[in-house]
Protein backbone atom coordinates (compact mmCIF):
# COMPACT_ATOMS: atom_id res chain seq x y z
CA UNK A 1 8.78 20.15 29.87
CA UNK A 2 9.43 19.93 26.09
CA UNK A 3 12.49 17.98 26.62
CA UNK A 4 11.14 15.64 29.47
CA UNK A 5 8.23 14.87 27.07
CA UNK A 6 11.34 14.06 23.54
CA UNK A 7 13.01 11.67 26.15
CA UNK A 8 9.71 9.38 26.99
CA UNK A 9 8.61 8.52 23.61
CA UNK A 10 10.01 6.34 21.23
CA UNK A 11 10.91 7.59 17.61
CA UNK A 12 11.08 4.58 15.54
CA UNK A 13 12.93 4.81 12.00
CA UNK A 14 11.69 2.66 9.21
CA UNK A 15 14.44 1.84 6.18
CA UNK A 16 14.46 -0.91 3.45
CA UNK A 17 16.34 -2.45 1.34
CA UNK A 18 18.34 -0.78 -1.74
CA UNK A 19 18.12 -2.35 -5.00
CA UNK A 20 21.78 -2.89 -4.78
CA UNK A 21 21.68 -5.03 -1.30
CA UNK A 22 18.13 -7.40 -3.13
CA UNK A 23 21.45 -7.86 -6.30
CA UNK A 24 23.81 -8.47 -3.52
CA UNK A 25 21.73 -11.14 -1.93
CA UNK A 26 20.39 -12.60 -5.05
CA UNK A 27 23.97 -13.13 -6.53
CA UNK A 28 25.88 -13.00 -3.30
CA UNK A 29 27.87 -10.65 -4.05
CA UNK A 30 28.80 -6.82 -5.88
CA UNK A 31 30.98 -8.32 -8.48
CA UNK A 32 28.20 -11.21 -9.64
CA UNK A 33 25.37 -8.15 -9.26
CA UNK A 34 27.95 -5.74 -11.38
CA UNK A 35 28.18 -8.58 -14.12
CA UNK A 36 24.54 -9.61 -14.30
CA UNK A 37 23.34 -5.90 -14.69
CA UNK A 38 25.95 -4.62 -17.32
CA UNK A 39 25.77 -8.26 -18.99
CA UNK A 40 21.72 -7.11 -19.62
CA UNK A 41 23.08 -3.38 -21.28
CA UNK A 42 22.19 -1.90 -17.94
CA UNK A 43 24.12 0.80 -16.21
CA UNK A 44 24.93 -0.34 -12.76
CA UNK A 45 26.50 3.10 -11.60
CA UNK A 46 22.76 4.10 -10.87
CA UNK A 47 22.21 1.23 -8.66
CA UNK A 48 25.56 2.34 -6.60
CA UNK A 49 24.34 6.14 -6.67
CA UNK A 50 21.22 4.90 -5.31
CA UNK A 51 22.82 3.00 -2.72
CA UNK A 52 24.61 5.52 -1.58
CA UNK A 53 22.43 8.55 -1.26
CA UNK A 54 19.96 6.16 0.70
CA UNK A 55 21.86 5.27 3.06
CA UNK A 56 23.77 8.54 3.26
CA UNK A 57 19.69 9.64 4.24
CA UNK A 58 19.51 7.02 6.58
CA UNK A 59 22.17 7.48 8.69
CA UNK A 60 21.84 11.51 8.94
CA UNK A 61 18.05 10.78 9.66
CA UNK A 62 19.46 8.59 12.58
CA UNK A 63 21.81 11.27 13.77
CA UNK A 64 18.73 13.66 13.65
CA UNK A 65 16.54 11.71 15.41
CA UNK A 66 19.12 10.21 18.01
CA UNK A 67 19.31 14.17 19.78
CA UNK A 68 15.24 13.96 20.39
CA UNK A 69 14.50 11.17 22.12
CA UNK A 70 15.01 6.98 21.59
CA UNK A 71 15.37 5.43 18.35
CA UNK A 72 14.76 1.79 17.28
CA UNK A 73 15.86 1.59 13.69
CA UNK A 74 13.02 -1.37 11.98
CA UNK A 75 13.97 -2.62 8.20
CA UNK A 76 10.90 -3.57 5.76
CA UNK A 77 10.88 -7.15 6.40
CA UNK A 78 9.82 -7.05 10.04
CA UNK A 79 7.58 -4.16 10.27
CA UNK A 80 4.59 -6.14 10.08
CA UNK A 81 5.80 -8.10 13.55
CA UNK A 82 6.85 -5.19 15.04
CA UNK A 83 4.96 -3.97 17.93
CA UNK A 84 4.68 -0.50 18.15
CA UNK A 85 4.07 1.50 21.27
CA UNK A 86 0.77 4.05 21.35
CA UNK A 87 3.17 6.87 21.91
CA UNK A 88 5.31 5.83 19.34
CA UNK A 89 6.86 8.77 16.67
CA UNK A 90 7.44 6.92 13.24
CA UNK A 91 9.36 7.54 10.96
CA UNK A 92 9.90 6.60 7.14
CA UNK A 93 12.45 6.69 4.77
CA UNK A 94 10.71 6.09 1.58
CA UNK A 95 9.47 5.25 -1.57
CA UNK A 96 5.66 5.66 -1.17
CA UNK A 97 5.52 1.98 -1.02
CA UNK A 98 6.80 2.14 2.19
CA UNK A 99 4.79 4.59 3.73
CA UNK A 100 1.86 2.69 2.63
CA UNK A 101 3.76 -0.55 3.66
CA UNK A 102 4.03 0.85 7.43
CA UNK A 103 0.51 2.86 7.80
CA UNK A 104 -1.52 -0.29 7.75
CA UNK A 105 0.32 -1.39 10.95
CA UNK A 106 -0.38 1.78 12.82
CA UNK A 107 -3.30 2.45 14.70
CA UNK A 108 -2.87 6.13 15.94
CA UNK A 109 0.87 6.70 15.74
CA UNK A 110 1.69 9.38 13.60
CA UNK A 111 4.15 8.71 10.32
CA UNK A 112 6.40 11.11 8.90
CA UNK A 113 7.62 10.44 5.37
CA UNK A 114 11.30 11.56 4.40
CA UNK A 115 12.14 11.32 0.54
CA UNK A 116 15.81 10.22 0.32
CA UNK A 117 16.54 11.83 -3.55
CA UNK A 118 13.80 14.25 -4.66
CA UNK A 119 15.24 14.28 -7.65
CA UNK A 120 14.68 10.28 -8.25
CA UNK A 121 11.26 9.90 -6.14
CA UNK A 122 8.02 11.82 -6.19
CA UNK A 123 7.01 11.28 -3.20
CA UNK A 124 3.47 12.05 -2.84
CA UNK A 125 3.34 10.65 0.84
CA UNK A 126 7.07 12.21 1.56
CA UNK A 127 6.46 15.78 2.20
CA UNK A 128 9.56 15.92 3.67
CA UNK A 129 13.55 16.07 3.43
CA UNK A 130 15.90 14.92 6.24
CA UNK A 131 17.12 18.26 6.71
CA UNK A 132 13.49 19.10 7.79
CA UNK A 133 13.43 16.87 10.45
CA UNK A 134 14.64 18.06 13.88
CA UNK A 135 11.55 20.69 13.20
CA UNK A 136 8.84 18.67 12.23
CA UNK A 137 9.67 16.09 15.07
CA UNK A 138 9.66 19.29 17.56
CA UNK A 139 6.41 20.67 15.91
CA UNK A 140 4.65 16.98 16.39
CA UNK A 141 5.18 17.05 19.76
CA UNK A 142 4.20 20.66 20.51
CA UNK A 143 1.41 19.66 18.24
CA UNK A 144 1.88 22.34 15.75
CA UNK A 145 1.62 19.73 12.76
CA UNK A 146 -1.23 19.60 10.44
CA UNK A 147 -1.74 15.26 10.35
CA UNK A 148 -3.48 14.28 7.40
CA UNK A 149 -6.12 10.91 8.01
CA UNK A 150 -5.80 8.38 5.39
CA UNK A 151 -8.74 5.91 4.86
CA UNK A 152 -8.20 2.22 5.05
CA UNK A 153 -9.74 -1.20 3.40
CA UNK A 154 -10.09 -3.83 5.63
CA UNK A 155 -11.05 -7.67 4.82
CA UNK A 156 -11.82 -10.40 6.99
CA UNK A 157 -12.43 -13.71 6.36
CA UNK A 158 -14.99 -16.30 7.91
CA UNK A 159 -12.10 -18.30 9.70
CA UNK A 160 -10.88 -14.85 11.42
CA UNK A 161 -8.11 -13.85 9.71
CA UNK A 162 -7.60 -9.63 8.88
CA UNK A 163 -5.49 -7.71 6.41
CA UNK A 164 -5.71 -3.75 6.18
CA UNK A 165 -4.81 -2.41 2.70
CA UNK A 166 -4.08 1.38 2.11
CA UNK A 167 -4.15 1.61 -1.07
CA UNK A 168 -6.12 -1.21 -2.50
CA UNK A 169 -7.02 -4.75 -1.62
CA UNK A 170 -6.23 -7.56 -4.56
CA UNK A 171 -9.09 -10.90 -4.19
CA UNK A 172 -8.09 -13.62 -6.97
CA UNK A 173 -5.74 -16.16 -8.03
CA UNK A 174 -1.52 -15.76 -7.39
CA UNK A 175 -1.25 -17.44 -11.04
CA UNK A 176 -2.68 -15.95 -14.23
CA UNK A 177 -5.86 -18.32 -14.57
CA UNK A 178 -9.09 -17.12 -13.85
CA UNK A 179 -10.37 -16.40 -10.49
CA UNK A 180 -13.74 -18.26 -9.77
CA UNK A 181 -15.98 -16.71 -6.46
CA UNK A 182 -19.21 -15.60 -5.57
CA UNK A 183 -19.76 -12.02 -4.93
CA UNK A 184 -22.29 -10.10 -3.13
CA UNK A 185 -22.97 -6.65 -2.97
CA UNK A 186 -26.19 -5.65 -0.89
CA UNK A 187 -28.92 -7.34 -1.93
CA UNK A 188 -27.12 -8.49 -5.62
CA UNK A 189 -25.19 -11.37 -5.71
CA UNK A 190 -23.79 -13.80 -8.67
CA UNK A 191 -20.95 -16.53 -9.42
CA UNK A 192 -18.05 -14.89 -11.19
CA UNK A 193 -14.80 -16.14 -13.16
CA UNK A 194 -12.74 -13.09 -13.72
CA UNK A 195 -8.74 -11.90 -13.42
CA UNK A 196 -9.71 -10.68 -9.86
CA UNK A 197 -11.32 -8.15 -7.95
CA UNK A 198 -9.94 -4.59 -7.21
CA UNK A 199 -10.95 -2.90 -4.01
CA UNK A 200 -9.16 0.51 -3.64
CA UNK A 201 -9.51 3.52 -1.36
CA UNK A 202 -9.22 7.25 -1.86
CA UNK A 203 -5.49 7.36 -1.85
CA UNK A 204 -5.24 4.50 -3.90
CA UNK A 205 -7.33 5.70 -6.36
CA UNK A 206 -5.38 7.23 -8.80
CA UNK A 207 -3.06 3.67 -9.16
CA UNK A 208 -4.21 0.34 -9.72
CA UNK A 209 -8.10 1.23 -9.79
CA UNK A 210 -7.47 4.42 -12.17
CA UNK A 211 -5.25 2.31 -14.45
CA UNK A 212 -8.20 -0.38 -14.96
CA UNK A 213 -11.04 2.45 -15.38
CA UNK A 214 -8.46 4.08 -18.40
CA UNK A 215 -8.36 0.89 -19.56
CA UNK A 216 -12.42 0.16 -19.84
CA UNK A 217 -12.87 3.80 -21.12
CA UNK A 218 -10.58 3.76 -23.84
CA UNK A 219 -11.90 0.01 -25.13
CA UNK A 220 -15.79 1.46 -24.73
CA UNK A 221 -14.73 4.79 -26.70
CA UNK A 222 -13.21 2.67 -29.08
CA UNK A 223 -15.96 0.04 -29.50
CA UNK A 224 -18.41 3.16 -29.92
CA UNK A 225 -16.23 5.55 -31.31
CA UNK A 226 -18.01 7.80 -29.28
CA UNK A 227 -16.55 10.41 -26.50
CA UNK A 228 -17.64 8.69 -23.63
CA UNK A 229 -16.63 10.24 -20.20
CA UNK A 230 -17.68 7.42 -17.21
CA UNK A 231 -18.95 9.02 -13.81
CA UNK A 232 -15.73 8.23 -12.12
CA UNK A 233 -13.98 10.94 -9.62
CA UNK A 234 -10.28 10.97 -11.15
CA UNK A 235 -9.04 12.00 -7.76
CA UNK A 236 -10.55 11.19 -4.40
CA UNK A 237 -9.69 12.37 -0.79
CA UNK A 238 -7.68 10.48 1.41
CA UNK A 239 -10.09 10.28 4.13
CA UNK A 240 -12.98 9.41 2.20
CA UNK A 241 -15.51 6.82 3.95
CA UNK A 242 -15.73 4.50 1.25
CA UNK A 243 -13.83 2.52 -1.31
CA UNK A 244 -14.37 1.37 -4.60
CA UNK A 245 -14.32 -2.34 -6.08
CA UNK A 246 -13.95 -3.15 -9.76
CA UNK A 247 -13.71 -6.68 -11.40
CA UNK A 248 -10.55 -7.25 -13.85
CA UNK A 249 -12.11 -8.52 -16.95
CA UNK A 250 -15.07 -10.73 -15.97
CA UNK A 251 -15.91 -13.82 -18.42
CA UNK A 252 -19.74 -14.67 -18.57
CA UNK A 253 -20.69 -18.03 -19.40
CA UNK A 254 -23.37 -20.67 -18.19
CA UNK A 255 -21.76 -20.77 -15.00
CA UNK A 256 -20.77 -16.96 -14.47
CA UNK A 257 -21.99 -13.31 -14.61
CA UNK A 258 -20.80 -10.15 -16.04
CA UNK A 259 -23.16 -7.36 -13.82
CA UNK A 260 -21.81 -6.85 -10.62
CA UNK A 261 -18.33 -5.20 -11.93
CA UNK A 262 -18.03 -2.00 -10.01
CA UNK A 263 -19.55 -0.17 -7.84
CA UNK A 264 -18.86 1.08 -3.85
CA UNK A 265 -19.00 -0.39 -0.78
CA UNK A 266 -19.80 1.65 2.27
CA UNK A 267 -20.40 1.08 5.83
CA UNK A 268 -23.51 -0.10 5.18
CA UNK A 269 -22.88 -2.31 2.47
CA UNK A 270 -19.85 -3.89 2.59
CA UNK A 271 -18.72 -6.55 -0.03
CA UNK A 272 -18.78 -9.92 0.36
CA UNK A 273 -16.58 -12.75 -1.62
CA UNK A 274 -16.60 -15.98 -1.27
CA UNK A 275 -14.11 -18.72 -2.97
CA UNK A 276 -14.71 -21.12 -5.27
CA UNK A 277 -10.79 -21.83 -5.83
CA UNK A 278 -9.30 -24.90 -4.60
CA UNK A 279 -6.03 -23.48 -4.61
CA UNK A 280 -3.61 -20.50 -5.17
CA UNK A 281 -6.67 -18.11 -4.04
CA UNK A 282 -5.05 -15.13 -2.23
CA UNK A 283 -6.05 -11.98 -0.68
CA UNK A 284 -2.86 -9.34 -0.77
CA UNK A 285 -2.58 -5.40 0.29
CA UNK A 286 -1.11 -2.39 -1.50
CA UNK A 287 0.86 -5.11 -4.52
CA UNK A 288 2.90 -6.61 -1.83
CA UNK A 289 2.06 -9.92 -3.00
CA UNK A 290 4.09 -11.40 0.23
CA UNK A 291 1.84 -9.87 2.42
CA UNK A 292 -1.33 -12.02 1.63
CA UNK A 293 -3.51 -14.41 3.27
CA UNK A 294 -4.97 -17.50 1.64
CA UNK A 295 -8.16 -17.64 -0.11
CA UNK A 296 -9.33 -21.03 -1.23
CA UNK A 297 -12.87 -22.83 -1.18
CA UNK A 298 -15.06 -22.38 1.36
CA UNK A 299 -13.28 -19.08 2.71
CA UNK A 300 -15.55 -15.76 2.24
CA UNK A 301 -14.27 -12.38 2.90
CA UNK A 302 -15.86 -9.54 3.88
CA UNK A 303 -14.69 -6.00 2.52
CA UNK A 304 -15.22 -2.89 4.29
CA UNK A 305 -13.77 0.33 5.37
CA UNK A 306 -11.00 -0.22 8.12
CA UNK A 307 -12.02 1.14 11.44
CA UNK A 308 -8.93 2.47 11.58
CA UNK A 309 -7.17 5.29 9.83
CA UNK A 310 -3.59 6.30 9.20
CA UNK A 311 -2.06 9.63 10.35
CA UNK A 312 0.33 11.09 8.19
CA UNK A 313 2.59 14.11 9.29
CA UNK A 314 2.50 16.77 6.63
């Protein structure tokens, strides 16, 4: 029954690129990639070890997988087109970027996250090794797998258009010059001219969001020279039901506001942006910057917790 139930579902094996194959296609080939890295003092032995023990990972996770049911191998670049089946298995050979990367394109499908070289990677979202998987893929479908649910952003903007983040959402300009909007939390509202906005969720939390609230602290301790501790949870839950939002150095002037600069949004209260940039406005999910949709004058976006939730495999 076991085995009938291995053979009808899909297992579908997400890889990316090394940073040897982005040289490789950037300078066409390993000789003009050897010379541009060791011409900069680099070593580019690390980029070959790399290399290797990735794909070395790759290919036994393929073997693996290949004696428990169907596998459809997906790089990076066209997960976001790929359609995957309800009873789909996935299954990712990291970084964490990837994992991330893939979730947001899920709906229920579980993910399991394989680190390639514990000894390179951390790998907070890859509990596991590729030697571990022929059990964990038997235990998922026996259902003896604890699955941790990981919260989601979502934004959507007036003209239809969605993106999912799973760690955090980035509202502003592509360039470096200031991003103008109006924002609109609850019953508060004002026009704004900032370096963007920040909307991050409970797994995202301790990156881009806790990197801007050091920041703040450390320039209010020093301004004060006080030992101020903000009301900010250092660590929050993956499956919390809200997300945070915090504005990257807001300029008041006679035009814009400082007040409205963090704070939550919740199911009730979602947050509402609306542009005020004629070009180069952009909406992009979890610092993939290619991943973005457009967000110029007249578009407003709507932030909120995703109705949907990602299903990791731990």
């Amino acid at each position: 029954m076991i085995m009938d139930r291995l053979t009808e579902n899909k297992i579908v094996l997400i890889k990316r690129k090394t940073r040897l194959e982005d040289l490789i296609t950037r300078y066409n080939t390993i000789a003009q990639a050897k010379f541009y890295i060791e011409h900069l003092g680099s070593d580019f032995s690390d980029y070959i070890t790399e290399d290797e023990q990735y794909k070395k990972v790759v290919s036994e996770a393929h073997s693996e997988l290949e004696s428990l049911g169907r596998v459809q191998v997906v790089d990076r670049e066209y997960v976001s087109n790929f359609i995957f089946g309800d009873n789909d298995i996935v299954v990712v050979v990291g970084q964490d970027g990837l994992v991330a990367n893939t979730l947001k394109y899920l709906t229920n499908q579980l993910l399991i996250g394989v680190n390639p070289d514990p000894a390179r990677w951390d790998g907070v979202l890859l509990p596991f090794k590729v030697a571990d998987l022929k059990l964990v893929i038997q235990d998922v479908f026996k259902m003896r797998r604890q699955v941790k649910e990981v919260s989601m952003a979502k934004a959507i903007l007036n003209d239809g258009q969605t993106i999912y983040a799973v760690n955090d959402l980035f509202i502003g300009q592509r360039t470096h010059v200031s991003s103008r909007y109006h924002i609109q939390l609850g019953d508060r509202h004002e026009y704004q001219s900032s370096s963007g906005v920040i909307v991050s969720t409970g797994l995202g939390s301790t990156g881009w969001l806790k990197s801007i609230l050091a920041g703040a602290t450390n320039i209010v301790n020093r301004i004060s020279d006080k030992k101020i501790k903000m009301q900010q949870e250092r660590k929050l839950e993956w499956n919390i039901d809200y997300l945070y939002f915090s504005v990257r150095e807001p300029f008041p002037s006679r035009t814009s506001k400082a007040d409205i600069v963090f704070g939550k949004v919740t199911k009730g209260c979602p947050l509402k942006i609306l542009s005020q940039m004629p070009e180069s406005g952009v909406i992009f999910s979890d610092g993939i910057e290619s991943d973005y949709l457009q967000f110029n004058s007249g578009i407003e976006a709507t932030i909120m917790l995703a109705e949907k939730r990602g299903h990791l495999v731990v």
